[in-house]
Protein backbone atom coordinates (compact mmCIF):
# COMPACT_ATOMS: atom_id res chain seq x y z
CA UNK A 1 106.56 29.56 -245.88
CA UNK A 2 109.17 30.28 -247.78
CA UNK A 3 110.83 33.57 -248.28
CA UNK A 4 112.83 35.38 -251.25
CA UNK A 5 116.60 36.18 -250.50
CA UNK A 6 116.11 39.92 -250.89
CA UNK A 7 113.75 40.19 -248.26
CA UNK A 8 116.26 37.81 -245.47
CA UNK A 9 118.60 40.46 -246.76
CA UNK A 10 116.50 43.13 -246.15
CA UNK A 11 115.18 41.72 -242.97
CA UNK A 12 118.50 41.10 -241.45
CA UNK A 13 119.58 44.66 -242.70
CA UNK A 14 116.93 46.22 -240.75
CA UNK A 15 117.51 43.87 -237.68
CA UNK A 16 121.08 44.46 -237.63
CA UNK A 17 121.14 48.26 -238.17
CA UNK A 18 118.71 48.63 -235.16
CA UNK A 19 120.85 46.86 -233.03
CA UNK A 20 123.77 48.72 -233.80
CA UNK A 21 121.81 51.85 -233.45
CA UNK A 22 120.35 50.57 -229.88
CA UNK A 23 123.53 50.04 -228.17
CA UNK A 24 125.33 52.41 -229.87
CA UNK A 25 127.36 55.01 -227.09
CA UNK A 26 125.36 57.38 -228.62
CA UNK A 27 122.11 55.64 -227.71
CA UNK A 28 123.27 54.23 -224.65
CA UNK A 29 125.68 56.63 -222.89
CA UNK A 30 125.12 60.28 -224.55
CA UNK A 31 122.36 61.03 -223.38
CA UNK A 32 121.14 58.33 -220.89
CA UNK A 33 118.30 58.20 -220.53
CA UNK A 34 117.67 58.51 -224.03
CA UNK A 35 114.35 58.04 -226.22
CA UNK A 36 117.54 56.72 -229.07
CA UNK A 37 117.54 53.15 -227.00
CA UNK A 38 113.77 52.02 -228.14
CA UNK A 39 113.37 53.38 -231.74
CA UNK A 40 113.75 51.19 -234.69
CA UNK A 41 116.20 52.03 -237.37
CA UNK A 42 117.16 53.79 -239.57
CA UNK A 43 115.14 57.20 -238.49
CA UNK A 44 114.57 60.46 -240.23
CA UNK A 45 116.54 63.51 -239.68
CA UNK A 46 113.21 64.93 -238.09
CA UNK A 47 112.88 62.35 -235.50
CA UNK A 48 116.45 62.87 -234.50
CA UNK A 49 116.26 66.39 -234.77
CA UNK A 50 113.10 66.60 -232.36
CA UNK A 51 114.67 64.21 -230.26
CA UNK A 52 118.43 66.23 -229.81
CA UNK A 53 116.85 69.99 -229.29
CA UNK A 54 114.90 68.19 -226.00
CA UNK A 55 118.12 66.63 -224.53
CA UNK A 56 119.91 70.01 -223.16
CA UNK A 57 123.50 68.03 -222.71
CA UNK A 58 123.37 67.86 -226.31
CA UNK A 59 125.10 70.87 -226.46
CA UNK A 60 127.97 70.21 -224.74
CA UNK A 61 129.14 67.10 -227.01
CA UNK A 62 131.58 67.86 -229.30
CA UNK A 63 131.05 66.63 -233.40
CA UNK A 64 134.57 66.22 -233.58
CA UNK A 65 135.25 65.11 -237.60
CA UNK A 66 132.89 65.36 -240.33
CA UNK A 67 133.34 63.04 -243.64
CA UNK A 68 132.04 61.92 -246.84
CA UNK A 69 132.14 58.41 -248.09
CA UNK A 70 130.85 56.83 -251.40
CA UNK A 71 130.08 53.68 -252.47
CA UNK A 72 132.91 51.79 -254.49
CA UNK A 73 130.43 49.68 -256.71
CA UNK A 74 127.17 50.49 -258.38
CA UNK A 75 124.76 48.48 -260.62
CA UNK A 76 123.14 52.03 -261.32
CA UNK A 77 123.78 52.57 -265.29
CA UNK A 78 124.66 56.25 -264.51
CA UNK A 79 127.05 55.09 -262.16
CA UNK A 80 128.78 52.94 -264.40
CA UNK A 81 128.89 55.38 -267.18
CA UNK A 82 130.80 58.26 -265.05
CA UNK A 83 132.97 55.84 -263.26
CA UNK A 84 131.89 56.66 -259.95
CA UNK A 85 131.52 59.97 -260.38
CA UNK A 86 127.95 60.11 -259.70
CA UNK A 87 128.00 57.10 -256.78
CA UNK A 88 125.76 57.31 -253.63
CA UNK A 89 127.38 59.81 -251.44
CA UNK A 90 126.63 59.92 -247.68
CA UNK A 91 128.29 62.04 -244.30
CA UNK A 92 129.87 60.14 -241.61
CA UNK A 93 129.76 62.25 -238.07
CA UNK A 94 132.20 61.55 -235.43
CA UNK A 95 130.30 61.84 -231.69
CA UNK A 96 133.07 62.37 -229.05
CA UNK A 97 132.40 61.35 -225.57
CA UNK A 98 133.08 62.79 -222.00
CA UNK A 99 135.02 59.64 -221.53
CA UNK A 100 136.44 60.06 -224.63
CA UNK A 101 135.14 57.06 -226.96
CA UNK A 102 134.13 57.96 -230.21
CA UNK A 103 130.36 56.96 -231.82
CA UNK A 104 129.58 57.64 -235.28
CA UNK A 105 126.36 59.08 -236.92
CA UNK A 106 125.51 58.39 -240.56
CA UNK A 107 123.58 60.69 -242.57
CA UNK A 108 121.85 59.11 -245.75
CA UNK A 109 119.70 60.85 -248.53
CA UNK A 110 117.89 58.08 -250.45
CA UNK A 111 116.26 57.98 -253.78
CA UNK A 112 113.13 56.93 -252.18
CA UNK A 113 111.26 56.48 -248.39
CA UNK A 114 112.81 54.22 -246.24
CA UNK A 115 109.71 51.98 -245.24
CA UNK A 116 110.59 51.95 -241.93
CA UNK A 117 112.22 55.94 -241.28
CA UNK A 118 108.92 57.50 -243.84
CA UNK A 119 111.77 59.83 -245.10
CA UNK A 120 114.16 59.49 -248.03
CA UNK A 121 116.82 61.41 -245.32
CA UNK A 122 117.80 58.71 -242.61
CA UNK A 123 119.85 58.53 -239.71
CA UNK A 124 121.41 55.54 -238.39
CA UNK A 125 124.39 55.19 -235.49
CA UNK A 126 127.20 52.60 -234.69
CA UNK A 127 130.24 52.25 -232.33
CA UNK A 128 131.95 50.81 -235.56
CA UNK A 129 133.41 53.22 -237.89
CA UNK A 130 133.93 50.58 -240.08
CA UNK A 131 130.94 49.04 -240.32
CA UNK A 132 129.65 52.48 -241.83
CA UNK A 133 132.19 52.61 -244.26
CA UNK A 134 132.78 48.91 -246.21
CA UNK A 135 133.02 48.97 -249.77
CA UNK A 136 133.55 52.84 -249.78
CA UNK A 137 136.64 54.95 -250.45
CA UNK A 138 137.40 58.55 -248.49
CA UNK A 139 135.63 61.55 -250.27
CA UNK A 140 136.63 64.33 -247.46
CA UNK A 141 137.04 65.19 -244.10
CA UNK A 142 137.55 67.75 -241.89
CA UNK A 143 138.84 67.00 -238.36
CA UNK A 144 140.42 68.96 -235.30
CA UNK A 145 142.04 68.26 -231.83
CA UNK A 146 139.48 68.58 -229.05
CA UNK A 147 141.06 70.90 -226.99
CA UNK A 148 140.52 73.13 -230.31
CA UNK A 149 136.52 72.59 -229.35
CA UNK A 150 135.95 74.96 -226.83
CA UNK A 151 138.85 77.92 -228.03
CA UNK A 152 137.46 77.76 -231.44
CA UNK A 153 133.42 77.00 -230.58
CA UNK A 154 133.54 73.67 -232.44
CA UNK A 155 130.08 71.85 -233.60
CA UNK A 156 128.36 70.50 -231.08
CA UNK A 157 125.51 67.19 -231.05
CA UNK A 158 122.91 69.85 -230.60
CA UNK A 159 124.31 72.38 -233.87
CA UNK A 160 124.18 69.38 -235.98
CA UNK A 161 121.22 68.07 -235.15
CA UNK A 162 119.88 71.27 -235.67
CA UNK A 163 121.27 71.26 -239.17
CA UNK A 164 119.47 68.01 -240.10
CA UNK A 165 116.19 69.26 -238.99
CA UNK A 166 116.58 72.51 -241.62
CA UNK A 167 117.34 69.98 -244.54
CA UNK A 168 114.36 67.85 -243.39
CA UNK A 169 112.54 70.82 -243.69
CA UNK A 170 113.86 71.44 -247.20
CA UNK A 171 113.83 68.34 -248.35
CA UNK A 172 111.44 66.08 -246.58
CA UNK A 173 108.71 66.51 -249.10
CA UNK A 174 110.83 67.14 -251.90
CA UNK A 175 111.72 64.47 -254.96
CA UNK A 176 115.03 63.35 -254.95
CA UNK A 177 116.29 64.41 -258.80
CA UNK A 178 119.38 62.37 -260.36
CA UNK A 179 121.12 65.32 -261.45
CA UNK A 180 119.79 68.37 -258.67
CA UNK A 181 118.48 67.38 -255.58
CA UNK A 182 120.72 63.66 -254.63
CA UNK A 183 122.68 62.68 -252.05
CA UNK A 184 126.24 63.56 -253.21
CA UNK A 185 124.86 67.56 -253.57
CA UNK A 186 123.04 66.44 -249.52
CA UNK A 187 126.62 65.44 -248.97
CA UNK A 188 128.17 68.38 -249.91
CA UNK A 189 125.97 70.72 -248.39
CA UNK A 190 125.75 69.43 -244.61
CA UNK A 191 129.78 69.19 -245.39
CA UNK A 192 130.55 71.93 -246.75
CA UNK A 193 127.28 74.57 -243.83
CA UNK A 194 129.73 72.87 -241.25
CA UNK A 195 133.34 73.61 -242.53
CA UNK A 196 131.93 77.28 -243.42
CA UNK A 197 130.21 77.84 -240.17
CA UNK A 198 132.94 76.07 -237.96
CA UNK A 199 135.89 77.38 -240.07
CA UNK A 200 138.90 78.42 -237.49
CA UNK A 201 137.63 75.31 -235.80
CA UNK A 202 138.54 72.93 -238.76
CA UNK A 203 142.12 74.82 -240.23
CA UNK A 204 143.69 74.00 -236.07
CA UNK A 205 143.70 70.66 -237.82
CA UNK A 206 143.97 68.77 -240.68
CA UNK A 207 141.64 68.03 -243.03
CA UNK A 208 141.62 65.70 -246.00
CA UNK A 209 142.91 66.35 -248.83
CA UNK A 210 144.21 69.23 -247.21
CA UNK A 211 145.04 71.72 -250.16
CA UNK A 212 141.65 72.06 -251.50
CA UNK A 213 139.93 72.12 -248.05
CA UNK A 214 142.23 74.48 -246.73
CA UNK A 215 141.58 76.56 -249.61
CA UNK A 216 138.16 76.32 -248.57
CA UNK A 217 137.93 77.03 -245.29
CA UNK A 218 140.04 80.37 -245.45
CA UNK A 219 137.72 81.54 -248.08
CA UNK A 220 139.67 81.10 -251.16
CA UNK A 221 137.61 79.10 -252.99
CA UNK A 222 133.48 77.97 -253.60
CA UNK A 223 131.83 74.77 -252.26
CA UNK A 224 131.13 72.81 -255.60
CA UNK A 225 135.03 73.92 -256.71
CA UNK A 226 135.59 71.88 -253.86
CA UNK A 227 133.86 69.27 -253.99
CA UNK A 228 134.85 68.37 -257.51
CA UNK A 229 138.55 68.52 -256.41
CA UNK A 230 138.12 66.25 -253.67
CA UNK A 231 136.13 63.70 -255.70
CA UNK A 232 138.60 63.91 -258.79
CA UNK A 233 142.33 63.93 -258.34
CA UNK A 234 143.20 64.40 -262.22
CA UNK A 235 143.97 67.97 -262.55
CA UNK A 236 142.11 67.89 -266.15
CA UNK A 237 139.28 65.60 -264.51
CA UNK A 238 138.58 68.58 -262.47
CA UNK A 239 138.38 70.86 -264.96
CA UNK A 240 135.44 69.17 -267.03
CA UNK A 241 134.52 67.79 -263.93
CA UNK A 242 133.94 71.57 -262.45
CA UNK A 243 132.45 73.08 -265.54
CA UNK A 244 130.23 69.88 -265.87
CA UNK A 245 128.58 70.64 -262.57
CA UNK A 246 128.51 74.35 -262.54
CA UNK A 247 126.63 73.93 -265.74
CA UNK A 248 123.91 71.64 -265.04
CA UNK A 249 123.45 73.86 -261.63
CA UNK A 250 123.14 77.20 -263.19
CA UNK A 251 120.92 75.54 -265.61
CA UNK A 252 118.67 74.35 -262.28
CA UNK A 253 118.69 77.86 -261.06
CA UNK A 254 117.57 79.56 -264.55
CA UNK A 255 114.71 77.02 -264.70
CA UNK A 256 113.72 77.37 -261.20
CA UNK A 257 114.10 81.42 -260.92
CA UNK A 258 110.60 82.53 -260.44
CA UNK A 259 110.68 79.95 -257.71
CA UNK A 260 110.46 80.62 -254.15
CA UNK A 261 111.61 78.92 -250.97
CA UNK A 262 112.74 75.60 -250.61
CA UNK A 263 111.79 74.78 -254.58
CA UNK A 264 113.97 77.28 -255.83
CA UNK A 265 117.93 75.99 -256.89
CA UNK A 266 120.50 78.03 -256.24
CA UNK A 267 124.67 78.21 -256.51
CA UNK A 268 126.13 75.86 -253.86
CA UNK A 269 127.61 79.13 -252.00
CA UNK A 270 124.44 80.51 -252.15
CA UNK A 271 122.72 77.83 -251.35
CA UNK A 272 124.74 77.42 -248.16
CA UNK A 273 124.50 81.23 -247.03
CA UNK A 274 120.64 80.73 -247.10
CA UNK A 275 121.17 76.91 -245.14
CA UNK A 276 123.51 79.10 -242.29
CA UNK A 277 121.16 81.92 -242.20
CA UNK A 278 118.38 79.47 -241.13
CA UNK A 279 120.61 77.87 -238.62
CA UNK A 280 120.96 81.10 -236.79
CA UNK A 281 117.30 81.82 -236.98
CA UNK A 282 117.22 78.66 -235.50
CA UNK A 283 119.14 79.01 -232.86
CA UNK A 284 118.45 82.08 -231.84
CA UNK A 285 114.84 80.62 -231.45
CA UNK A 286 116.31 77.71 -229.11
CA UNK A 287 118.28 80.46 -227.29
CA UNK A 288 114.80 82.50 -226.53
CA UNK A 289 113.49 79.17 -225.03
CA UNK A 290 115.98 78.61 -222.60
């Protein structure tokens, strides 16, 4: 039988990914023994999530750099028309080892399920940072020293995972909408919860670009401020590019206002208080456990 190109494609996508995944350190080494060796990927925040707050060492491996990445080509019309400005967005996580080999974690939010993950928020791993970054150009990215993880209580495997559970929770169910709820705004909030939460961490070293980051982290300016001045480099670019999305946000929070809970918009500052204040409930529920 004969079969169409796009599904070889998507077949050896799948294949491939999953075998990356498998043997990833991360898989293999981490946590060994590890449920991560038999899954098939890509898999949803929640799986990983559930999986992480049951392996106890978790918590002891530093996430030692956090990045965005997006795409440098789109045959998305929208795309297109804002040169990139609107391109699919994901975070790269950097997984140091006790031996001190680095694995890498990509976090996806997709416009639709993932047939095989059930989620539109999918996890997948690799040993190869570049194989999770071709055909994409440098959006951010915060980085420190390791001997920086333990003086300034860096993010560990288990904190982040922990973080992808409370967007799964927020967004699992939730539409994915073109100009609210995507994956650059995904993006910038699991970026921008960990710089604020892991702040001193991230200023011992030296983030990328560093002026607006820096700016950032020591509390001198907002999340989406940032974001649009790491995405645009054009000092006027900003400027519309700012007021553009503080404009169509506050217009998602008027609309939404009598809303409550997860289906309610709010300011990306805001919206990030409310993400860290769920992390601590969180963890202080993990804490009563133990």
């Amino acid at each position: 039988m004969a079969h169409s190109t796009d599904g070889n494609q998507a077949l050896f996508s799948h294949t491939h990914t999953t075998q990356a995944s498998q043997s990833s350190a991360l898989a293999r080494d981490a946590l060994a023994p590890s449920e991560l060796v038999a899954l098939s990927y890509p898999i949803s925040y929640l799986t990983f999530s559930q999986i992480i707050a049951n392996e106890p060492k978790a918590a002891t491996i530093p996430v030692s750099c956090v990045e965005i990445y997006k795409l440098r080509w789109s045959t998305i019309p929208i795309v297109q028309a804002t040169t990139g400005f609107l391109g699919h967005q994901y975070v790269i996580a950097t997984v140091t080892l006790a031996d001190g080999r680095n694995t890498y974690i990509k976090a996806d939010y997709l416009v639709e399920d993932h047939p095989c993950a059930s989620s539109r928020l999918i996890i997948t791993f690799n040993d190869d940072h570049n194989a999770l970054t071709r055909d994409t150009h440098l959006i951010s990215r915060i980085v420190s020293p390791l001997e920086c993880y333990q003086a300034f209580r860096g993010p560990s495997l288990a904190a982040f995972a922990t973080l992808l559970g409370i967007a799964d929770t927020r967004l699992g169910t939730r539409p994915y909408r073109v100009l609210g709820r995507n994956c650059l705004w995904m993006s910038d909030i699991l970026f921008y919860t960990l710089a604020r939460r892991y702040a001193d961490h991230w200023l011992a070293g030296n983030p990328t670009p560093a002026a607006p980051l820096r700016r950032y982290l020591r509390g001198q300016a907002g999340a989406l401020e940032t974001a649009v001045a790491c995405t645009l480099t054009r000092r006027t670019a900003r400027s519309c590019g700012w007021w553009t999305a503080y404009v169509l946000r506050w217009a998602h929070v008027l609309c939404t206002a009598t809303q409550t809970g997860a289906d309610r918009y709010l300011m990306y500052d805001d919206e990030i208080v409310d993400w860290m204040l769920e992390w601590d409930e969180a963890q202080a529920g993990a804490d009563s456990v133990v």
